[in-house]
N, C-alpha and C. Protein backbone atom coordinates (compact mmCIF):
# COMPACT_ATOMS: atom_id res chain seq x y z
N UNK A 1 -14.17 10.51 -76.13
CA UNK A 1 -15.53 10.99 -76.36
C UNK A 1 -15.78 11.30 -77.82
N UNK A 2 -14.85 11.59 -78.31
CA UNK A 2 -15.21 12.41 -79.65
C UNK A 2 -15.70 11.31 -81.00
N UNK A 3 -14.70 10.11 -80.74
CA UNK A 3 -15.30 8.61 -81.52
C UNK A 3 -16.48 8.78 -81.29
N UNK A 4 -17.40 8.43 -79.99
CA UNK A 4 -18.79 8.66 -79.92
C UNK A 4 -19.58 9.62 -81.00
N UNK A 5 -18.80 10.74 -80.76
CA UNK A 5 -19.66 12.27 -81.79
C UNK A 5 -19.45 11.55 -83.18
N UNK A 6 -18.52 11.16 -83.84
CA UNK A 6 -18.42 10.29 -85.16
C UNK A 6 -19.64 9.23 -85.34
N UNK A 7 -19.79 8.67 -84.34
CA UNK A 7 -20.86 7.87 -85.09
C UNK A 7 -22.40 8.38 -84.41
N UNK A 8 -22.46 9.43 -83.55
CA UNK A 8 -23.48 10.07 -83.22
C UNK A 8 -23.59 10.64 -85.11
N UNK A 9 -22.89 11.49 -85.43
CA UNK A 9 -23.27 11.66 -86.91
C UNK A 9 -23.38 10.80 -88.25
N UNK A 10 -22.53 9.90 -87.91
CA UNK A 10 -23.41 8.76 -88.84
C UNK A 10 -24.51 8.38 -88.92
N UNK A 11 -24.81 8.51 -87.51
CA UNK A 11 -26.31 7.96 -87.37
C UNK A 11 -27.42 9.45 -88.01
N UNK A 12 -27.08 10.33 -87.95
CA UNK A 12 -27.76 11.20 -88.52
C UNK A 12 -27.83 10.52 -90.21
N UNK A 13 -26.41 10.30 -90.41
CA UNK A 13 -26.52 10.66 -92.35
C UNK A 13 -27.63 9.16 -92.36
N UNK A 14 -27.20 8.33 -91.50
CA UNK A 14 -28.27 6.76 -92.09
C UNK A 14 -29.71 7.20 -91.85
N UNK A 15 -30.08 8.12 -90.83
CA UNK A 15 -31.22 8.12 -90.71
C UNK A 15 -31.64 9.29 -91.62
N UNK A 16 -31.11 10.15 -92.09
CA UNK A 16 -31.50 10.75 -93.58
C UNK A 16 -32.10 10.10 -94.26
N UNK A 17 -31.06 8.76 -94.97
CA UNK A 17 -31.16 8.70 -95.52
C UNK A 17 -32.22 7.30 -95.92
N UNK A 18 -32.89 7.04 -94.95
CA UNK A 18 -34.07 6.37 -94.29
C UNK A 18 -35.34 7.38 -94.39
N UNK A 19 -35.03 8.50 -94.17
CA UNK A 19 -36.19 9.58 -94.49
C UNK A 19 -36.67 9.57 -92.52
N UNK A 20 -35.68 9.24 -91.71
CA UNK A 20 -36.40 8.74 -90.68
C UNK A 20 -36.16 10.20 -89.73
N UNK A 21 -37.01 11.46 -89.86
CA UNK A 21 -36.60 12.96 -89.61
C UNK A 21 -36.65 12.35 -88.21
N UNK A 22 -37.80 11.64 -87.54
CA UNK A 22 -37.71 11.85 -85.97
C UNK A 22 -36.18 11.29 -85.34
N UNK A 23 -35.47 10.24 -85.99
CA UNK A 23 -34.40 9.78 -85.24
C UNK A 23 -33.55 11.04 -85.22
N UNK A 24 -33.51 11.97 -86.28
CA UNK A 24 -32.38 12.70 -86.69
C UNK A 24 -33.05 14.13 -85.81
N UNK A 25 -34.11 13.99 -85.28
CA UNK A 25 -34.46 15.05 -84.32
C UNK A 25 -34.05 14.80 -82.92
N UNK A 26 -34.24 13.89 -82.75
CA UNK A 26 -33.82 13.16 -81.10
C UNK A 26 -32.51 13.10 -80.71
N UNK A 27 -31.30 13.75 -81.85
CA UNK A 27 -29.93 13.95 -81.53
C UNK A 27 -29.60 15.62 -81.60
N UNK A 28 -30.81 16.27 -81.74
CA UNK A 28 -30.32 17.53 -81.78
C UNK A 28 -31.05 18.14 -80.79
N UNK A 29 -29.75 18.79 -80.16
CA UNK A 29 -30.21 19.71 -79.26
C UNK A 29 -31.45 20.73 -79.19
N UNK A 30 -32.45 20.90 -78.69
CA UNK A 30 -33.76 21.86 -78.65
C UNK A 30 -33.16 22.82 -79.40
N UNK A 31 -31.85 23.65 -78.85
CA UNK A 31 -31.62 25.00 -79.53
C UNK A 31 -30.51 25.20 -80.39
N UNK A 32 -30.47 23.91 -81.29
CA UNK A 32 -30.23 23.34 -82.20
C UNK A 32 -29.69 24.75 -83.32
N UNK A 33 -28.50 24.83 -83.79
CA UNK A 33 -28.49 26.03 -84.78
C UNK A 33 -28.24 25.32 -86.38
N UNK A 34 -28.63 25.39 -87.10
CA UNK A 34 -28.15 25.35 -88.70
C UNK A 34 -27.98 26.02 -89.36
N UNK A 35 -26.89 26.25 -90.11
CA UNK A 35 -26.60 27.03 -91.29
C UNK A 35 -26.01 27.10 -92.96
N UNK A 36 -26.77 27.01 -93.45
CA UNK A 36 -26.29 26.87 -94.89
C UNK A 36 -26.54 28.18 -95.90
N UNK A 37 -25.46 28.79 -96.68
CA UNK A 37 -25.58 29.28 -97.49
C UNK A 37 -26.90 29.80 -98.23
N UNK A 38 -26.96 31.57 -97.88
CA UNK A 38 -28.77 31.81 -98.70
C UNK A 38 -28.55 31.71 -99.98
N UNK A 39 -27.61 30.91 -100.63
CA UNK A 39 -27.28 30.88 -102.35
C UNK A 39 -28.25 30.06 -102.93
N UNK A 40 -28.80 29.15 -102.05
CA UNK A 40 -29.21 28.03 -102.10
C UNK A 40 -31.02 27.93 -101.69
N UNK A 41 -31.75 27.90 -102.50
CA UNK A 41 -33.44 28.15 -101.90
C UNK A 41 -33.24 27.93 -100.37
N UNK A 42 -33.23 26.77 -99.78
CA UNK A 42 -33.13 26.25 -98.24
C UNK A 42 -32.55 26.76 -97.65
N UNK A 43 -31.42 27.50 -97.99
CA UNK A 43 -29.86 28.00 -97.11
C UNK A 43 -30.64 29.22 -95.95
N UNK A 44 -30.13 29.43 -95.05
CA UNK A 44 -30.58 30.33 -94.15
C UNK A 44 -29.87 30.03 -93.24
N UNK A 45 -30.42 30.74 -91.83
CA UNK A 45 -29.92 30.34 -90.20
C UNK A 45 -30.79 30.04 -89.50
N UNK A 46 -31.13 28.71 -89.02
CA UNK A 46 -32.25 28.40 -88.58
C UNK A 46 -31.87 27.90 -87.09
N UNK A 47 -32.50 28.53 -86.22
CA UNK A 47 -32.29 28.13 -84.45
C UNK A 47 -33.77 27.63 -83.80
N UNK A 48 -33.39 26.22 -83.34
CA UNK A 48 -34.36 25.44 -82.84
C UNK A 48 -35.17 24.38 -83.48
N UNK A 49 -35.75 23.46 -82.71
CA UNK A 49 -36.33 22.30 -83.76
C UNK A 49 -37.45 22.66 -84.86
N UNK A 50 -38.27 24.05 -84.16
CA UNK A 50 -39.29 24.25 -85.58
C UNK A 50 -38.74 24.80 -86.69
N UNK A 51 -37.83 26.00 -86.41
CA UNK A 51 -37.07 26.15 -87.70
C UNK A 51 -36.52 25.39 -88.32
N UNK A 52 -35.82 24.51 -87.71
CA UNK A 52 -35.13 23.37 -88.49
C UNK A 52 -35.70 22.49 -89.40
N UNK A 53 -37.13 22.34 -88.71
CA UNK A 53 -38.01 21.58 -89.69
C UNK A 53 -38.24 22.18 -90.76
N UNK A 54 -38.39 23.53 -90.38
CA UNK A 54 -38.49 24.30 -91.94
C UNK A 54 -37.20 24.18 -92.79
N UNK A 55 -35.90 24.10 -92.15
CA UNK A 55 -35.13 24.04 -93.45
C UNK A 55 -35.44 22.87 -93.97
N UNK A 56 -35.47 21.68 -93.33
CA UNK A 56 -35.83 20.33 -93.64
C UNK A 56 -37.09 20.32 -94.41
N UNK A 57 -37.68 20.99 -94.64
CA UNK A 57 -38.90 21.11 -95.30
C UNK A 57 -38.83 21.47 -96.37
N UNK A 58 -38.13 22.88 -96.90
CA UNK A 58 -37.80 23.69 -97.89
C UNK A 58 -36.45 22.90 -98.47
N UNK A 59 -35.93 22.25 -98.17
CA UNK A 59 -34.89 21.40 -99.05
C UNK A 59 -35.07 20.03 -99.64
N UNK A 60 -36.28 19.31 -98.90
CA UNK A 60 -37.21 18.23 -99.37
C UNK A 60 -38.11 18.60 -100.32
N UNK A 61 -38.24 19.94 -100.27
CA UNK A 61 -39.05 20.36 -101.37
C UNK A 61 -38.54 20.46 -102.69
N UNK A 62 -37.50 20.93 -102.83
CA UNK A 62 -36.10 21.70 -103.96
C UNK A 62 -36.06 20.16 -104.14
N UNK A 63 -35.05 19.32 -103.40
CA UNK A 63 -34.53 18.15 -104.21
C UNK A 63 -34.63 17.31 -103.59
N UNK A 64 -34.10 16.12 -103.86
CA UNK A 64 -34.22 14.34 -103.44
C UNK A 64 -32.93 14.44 -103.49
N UNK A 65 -32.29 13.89 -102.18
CA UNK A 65 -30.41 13.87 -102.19
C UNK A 65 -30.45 13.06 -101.19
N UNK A 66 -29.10 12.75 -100.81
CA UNK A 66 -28.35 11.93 -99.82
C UNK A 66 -27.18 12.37 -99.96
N UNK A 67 -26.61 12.28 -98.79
CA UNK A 67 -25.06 12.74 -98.85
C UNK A 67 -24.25 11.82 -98.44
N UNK A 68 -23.55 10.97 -99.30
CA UNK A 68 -22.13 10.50 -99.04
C UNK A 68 -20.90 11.13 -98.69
N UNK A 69 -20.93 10.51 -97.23
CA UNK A 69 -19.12 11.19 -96.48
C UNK A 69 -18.44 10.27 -97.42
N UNK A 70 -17.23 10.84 -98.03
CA UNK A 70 -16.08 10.02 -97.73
C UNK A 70 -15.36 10.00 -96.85
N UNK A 71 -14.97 10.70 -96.34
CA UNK A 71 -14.29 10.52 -94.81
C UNK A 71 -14.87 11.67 -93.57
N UNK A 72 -14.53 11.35 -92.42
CA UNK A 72 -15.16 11.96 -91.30
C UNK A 72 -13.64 12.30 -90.85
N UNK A 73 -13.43 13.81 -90.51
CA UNK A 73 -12.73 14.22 -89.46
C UNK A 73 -12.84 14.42 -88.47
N UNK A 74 -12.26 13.56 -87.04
CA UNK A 74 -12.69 13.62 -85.73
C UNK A 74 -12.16 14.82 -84.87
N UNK A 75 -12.87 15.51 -84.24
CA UNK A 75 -11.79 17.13 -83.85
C UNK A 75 -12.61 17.20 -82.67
N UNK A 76 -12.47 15.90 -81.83
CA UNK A 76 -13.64 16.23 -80.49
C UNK A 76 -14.50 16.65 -80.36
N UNK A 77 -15.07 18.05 -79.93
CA UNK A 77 -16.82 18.24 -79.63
C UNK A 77 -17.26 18.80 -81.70
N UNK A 78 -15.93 18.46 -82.52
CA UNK A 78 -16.44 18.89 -83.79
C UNK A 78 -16.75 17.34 -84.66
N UNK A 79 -17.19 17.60 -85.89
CA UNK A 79 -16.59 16.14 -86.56
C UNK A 79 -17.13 16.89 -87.95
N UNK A 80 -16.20 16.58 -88.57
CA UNK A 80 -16.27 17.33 -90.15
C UNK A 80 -16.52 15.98 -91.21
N UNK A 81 -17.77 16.02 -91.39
CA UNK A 81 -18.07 15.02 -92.98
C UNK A 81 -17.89 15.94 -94.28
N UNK A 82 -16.27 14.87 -95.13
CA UNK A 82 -16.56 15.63 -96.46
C UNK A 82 -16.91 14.65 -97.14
N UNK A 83 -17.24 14.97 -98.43
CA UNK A 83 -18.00 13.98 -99.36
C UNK A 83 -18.85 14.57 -100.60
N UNK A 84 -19.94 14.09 -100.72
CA UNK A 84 -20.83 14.54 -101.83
C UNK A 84 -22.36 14.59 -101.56
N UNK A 85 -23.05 15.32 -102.03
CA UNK A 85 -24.67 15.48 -102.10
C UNK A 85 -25.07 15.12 -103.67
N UNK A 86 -25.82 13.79 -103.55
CA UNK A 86 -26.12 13.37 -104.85
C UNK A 86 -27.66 13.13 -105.12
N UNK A 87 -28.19 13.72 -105.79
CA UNK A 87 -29.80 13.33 -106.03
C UNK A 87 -29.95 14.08 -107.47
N UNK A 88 -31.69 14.42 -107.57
CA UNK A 88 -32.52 15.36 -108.19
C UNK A 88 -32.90 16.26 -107.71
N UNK A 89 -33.14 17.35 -108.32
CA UNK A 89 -34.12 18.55 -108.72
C UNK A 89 -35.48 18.00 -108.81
N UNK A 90 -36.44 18.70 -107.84
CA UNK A 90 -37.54 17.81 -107.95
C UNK A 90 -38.40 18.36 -109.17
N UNK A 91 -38.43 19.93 -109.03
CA UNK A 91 -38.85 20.76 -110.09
C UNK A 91 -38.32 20.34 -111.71
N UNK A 92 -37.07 19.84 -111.71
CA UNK A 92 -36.94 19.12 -113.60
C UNK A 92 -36.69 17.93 -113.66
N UNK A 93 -36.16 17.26 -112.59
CA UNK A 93 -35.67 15.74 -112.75
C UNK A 93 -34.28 15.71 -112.68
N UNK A 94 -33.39 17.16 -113.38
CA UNK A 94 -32.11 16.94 -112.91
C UNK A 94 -31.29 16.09 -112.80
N UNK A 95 -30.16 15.77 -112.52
CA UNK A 95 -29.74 14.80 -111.67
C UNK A 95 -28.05 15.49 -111.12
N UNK A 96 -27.92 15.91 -109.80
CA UNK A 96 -26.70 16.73 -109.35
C UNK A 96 -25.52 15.36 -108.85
N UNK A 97 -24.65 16.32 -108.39
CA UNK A 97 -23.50 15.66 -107.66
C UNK A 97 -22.80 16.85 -107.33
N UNK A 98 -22.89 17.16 -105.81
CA UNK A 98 -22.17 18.20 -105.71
C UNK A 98 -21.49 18.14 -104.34
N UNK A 99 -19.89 18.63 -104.60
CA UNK A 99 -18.98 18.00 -103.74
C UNK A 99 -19.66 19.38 -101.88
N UNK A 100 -19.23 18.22 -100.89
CA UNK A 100 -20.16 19.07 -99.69
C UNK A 100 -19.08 18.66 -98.71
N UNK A 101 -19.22 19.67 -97.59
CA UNK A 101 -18.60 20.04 -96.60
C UNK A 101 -19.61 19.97 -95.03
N UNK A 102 -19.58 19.41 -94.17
CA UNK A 102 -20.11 19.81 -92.82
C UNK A 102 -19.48 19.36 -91.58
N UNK A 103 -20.12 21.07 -90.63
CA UNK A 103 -19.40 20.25 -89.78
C UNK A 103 -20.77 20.43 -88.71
N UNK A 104 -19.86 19.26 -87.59
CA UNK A 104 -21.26 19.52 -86.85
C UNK A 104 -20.19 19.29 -85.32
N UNK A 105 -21.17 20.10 -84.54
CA UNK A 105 -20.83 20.26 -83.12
C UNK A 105 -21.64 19.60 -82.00
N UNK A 106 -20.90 19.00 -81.21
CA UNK A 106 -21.84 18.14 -80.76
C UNK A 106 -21.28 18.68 -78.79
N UNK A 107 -22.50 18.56 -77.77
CA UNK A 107 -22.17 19.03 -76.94
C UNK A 107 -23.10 18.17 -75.94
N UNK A 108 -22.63 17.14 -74.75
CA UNK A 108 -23.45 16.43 -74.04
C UNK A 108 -24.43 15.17 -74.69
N UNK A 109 -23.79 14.92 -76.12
CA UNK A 109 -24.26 14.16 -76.77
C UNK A 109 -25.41 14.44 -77.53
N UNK A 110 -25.64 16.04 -78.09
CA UNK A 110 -26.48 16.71 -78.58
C UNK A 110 -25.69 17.21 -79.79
N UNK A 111 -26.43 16.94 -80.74
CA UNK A 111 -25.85 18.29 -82.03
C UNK A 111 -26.59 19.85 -81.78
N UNK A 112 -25.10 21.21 -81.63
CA UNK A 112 -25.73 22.03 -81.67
C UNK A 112 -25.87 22.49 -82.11
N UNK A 113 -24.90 22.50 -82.88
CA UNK A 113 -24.74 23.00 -84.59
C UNK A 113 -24.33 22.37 -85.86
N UNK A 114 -25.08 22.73 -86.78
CA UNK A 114 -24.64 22.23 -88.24
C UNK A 114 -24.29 23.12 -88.95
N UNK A 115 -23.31 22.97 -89.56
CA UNK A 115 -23.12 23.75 -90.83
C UNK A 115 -22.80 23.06 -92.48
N UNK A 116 -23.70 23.37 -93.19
CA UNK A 116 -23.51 22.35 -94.73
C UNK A 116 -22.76 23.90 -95.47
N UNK A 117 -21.40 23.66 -96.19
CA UNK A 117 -20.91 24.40 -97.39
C UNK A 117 -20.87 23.21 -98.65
N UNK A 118 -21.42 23.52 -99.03
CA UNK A 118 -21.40 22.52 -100.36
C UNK A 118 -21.19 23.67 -101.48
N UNK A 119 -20.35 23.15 -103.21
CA UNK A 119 -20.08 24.06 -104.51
C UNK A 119 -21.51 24.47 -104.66
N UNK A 120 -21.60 25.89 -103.86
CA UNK A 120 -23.19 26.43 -104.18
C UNK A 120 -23.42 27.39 -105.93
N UNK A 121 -22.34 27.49 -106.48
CA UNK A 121 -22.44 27.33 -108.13
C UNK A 121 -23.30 26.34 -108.96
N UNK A 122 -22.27 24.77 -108.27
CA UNK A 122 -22.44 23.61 -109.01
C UNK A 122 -24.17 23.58 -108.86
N UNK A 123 -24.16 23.71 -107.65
CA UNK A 123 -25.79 23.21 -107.27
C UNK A 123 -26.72 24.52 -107.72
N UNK A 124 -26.87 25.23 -107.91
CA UNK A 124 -27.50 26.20 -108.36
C UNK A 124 -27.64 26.12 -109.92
N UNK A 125 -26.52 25.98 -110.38
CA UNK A 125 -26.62 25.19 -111.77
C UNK A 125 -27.69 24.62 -111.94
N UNK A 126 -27.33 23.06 -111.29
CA UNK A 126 -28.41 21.78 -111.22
C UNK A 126 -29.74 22.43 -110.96
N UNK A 127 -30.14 23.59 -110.03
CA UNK A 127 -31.32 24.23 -109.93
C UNK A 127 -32.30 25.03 -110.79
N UNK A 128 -30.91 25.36 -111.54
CA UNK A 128 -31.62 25.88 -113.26
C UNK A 128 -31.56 27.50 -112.60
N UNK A 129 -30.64 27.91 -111.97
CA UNK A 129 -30.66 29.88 -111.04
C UNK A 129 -29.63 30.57 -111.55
């Protein structure tokens, strides 16, 4: 089962990175949790699809990124993408690279949780904070 959850999250990062939010809504569970670091404008704890849109909202706002896994760790109902978050600062033009961490939990073929740790220094930097 857990191969499945691996490319259940791939399909998230491609459809990121397509800008395609509804595919990447239709794999997450209604009561969906996210969490990222409040270091970070977007960072918070957000539970459910409207909050979520708000983080998705408030981080589309801050910057233009994509995140390259380099590798995926498979850990059954977990799967850990490490890699990088690479874009702009929309506010200066910027341009980051900052090494990132997530994991995501997947349950009945639902994501229920996310969690992004990315160098919230590096990127705060790039934010000009």
């Amino acid at each position: 089962m857990s191969q499945e959850n691996v490319i259940l999250v791939r399909s998230a990062y491609e459809a990121f990175r397509r800008g395609d939010i509804q595919a990447i809504f239709s794999i997450l569970d209604p009561q969906i949790e996210v969490y990222q670091s409040d270091q970070v404008p977007w960072g918070g704890r957000y539970r459910g699809h409207a909050e979520v849109g708000n983080f998705f909202s408030k981080l589309t706002q801050a910057i233009e990124s994509k995140v390259d896994p380099d590798h995926f760790v498979d850990a059954d109902d977990h799967v850990v993408a490490v890699g990088y978050t690479r874009g702009r600062v929309r506010a200066t033009g910027h341009e980051f690279e900052v090494p990132a961490v997530h994991i995501w939990t997947i349950r009945g073929g639902k994501v229920i949780r996310f969690e992004a740790y990315i160098d919230n220094p590096k990127m705060r930097s790039a934010l000009g904070l």
